[in-house]
C-alpha atoms as a PDB file:
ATOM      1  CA  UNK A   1      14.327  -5.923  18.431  1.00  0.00           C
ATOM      2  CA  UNK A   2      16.741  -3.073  17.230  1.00  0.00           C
ATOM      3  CA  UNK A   3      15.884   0.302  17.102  1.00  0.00           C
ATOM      4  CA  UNK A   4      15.266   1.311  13.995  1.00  0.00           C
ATOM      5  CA  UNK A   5      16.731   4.973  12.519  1.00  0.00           C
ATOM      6  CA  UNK A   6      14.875   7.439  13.170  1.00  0.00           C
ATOM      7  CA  UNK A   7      15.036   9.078   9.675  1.00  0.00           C
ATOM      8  CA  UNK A   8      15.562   7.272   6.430  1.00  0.00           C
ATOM      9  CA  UNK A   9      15.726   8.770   3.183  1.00  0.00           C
ATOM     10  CA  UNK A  10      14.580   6.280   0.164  1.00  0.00           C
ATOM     11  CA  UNK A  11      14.891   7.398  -3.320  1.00  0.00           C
ATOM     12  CA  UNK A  12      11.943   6.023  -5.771  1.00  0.00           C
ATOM     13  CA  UNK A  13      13.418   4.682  -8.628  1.00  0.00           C
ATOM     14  CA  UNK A  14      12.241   5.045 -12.169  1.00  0.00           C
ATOM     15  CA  UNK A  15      12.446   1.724 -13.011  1.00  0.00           C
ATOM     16  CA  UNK A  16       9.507   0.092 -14.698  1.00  0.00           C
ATOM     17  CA  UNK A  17       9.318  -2.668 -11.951  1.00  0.00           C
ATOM     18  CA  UNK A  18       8.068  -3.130  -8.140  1.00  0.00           C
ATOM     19  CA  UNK A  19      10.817  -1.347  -5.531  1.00  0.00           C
ATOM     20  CA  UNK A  20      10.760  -2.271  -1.918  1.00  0.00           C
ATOM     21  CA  UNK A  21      11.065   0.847   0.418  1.00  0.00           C
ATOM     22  CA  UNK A  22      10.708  -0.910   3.880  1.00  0.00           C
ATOM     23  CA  UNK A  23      11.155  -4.542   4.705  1.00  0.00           C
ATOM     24  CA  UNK A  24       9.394  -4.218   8.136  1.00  0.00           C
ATOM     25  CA  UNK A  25      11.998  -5.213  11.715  1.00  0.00           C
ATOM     26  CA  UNK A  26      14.296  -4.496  12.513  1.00  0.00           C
ATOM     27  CA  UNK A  27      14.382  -1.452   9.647  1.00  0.00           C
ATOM     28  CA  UNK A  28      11.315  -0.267  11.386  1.00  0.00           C
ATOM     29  CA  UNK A  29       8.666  -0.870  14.671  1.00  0.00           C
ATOM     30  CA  UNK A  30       7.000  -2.789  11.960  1.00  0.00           C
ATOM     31  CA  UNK A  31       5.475  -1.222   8.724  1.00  0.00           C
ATOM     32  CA  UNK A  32       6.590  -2.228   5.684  1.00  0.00           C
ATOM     33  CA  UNK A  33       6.243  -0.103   2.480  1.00  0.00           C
ATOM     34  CA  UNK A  34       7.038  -0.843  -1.245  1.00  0.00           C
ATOM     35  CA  UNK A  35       6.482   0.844  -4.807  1.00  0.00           C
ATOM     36  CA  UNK A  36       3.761  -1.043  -7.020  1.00  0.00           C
ATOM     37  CA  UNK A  37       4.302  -0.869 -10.832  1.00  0.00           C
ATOM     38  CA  UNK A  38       1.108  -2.294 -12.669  1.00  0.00           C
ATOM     39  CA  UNK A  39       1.285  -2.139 -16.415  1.00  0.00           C
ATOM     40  CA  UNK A  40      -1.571  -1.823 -17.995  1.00  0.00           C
ATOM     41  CA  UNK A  41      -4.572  -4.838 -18.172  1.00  0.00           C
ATOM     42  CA  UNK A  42      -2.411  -6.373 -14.798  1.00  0.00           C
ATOM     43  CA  UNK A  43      -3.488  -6.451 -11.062  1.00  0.00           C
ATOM     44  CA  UNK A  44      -1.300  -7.141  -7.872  1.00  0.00           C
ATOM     45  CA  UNK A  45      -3.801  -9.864  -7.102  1.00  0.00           C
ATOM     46  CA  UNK A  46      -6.608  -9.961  -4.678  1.00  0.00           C
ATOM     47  CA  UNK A  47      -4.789 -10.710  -1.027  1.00  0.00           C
ATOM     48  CA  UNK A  48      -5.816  -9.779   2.593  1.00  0.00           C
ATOM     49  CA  UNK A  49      -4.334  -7.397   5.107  1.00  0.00           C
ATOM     50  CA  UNK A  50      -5.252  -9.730   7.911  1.00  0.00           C
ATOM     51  CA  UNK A  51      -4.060  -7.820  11.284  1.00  0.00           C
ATOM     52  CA  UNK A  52      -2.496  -4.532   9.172  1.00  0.00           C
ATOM     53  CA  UNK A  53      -3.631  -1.615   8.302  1.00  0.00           C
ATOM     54  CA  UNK A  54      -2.405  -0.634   4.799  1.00  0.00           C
ATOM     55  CA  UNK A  55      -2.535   2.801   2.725  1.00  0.00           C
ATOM     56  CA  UNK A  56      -2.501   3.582  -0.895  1.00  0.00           C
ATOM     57  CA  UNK A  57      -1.038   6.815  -2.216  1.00  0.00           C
ATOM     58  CA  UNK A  58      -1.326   6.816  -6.135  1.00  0.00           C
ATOM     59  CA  UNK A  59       1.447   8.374  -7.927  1.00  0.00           C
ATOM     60  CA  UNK A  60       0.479   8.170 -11.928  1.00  0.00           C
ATOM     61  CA  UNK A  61      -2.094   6.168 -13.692  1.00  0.00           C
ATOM     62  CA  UNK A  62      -5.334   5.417 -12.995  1.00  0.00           C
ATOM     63  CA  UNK A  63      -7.225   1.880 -11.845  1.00  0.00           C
ATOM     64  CA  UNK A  64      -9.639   0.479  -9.455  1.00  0.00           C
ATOM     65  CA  UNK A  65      -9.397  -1.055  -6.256  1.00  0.00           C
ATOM     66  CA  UNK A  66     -11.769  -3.575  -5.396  1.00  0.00           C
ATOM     67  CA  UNK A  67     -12.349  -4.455  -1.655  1.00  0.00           C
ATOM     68  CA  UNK A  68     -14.091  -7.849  -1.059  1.00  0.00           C
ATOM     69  CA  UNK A  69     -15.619  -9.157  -3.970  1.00  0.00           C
ATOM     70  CA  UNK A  70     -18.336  -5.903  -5.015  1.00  0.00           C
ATOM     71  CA  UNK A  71     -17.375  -2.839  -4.000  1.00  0.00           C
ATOM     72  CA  UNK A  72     -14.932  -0.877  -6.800  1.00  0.00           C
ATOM     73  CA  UNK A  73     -13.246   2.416  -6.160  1.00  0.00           C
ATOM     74  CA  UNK A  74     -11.672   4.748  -9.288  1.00  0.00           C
ATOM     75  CA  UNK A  75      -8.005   5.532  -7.820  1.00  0.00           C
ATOM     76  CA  UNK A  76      -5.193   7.443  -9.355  1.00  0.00           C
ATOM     77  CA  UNK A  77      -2.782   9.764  -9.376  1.00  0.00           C
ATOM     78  CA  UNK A  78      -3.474  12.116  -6.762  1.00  0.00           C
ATOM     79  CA  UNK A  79      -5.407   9.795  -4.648  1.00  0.00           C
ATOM     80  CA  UNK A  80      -5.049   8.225  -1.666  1.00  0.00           C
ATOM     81  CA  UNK A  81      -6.952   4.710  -0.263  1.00  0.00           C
ATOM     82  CA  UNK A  82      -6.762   3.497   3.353  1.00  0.00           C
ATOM     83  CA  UNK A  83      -7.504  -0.016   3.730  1.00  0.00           C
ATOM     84  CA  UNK A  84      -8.505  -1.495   7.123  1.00  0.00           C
ATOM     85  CA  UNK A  85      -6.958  -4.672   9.180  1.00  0.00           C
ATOM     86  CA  UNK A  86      -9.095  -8.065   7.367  1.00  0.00           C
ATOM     87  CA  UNK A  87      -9.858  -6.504   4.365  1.00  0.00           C
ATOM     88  CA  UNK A  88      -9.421  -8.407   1.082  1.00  0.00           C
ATOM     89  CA  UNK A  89      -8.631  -6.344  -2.056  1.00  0.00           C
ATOM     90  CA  UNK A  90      -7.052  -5.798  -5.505  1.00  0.00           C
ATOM     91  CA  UNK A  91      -6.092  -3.126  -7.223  1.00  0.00           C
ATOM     92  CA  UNK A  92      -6.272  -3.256 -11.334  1.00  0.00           C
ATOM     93  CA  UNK A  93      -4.739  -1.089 -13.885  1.00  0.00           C
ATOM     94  CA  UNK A  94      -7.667   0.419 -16.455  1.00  0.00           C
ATOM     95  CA  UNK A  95      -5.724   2.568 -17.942  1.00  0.00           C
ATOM     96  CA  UNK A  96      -3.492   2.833 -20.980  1.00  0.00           C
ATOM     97  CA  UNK A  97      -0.261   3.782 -18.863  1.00  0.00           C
ATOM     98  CA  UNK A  98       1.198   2.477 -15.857  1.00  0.00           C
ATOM     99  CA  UNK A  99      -0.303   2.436 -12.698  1.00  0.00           C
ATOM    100  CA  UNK A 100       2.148   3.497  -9.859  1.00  0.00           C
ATOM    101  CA  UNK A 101       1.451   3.662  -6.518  1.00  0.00           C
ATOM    102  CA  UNK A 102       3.302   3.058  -3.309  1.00  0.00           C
ATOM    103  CA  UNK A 103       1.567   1.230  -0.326  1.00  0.00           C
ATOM    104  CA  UNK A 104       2.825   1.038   3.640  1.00  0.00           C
ATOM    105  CA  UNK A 105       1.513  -1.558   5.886  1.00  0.00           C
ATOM    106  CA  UNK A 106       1.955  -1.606   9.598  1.00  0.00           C
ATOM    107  CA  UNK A 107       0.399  -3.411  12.231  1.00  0.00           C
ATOM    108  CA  UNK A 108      -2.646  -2.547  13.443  1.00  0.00           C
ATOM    109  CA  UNK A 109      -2.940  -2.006  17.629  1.00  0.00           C
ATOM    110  CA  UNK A 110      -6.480  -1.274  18.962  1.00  0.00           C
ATOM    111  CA  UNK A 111      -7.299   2.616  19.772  1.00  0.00           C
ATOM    112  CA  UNK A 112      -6.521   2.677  23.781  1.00  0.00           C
ATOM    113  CA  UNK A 113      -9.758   4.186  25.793  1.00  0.00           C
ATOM    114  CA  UNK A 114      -9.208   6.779  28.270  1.00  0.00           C
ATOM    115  CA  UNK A 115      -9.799   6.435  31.480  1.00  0.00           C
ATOM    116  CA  UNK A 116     -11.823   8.936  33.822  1.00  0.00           C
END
């Protein structure tokens, strides 16, 4: 694997469409990162995050995210989600405007114990 930089400086477009910001290696150690652009009435479709970790950060709009096939959480600008490895969700536009949010995944390592 490369190295990846160890700044990089992505400018959000204001296109009316889905960006990618991150395409994973050898870019970076692994997390990959996008803008979402739901109109409104759409979802980005219920998928898993199998052995990743992903976070949510809500830039306009407001919508639900729905984790498994019950629980529903009101998200929107100004709100973040964190979503943990094997967790299926969706996330739906309810509101009249677009829904934009940006979302990085990365791989998921299990929390090292000290020892004494």
């Amino acid at each position: 694997m490369t190295s990846p930089e160890k700044v990089l400086i992505i400018e959000l477009d204001e296109n009316p469409e889905n960006q990618r910001l991150l395409a994973g290696e050898p870019q970076t150690c692994g997390m990959r990162s996008g803008k979402v652009y739901l109109a409104p009435g759409k979802s980005c479709g219920q998928h898993s995050t199998k052995d990743r970790e992903e976070l949510l950060v809500f830039l306009s709009g407001s919508g639900e995210l729905l984790i498994g096939k019950n629980d529903r959480y009101q998200v929107g600008q100004g709100k973040v989600a964190y979503i943990a490895p094997q967790t299926a969700h969706d996330v739906s536009n309810t509101g009249d405007e677009p829904l934009v949010y940006v979302y990085c995944v990365a791989p998921a390592a299990a929390e090292k114990s000290e020892k004494s």
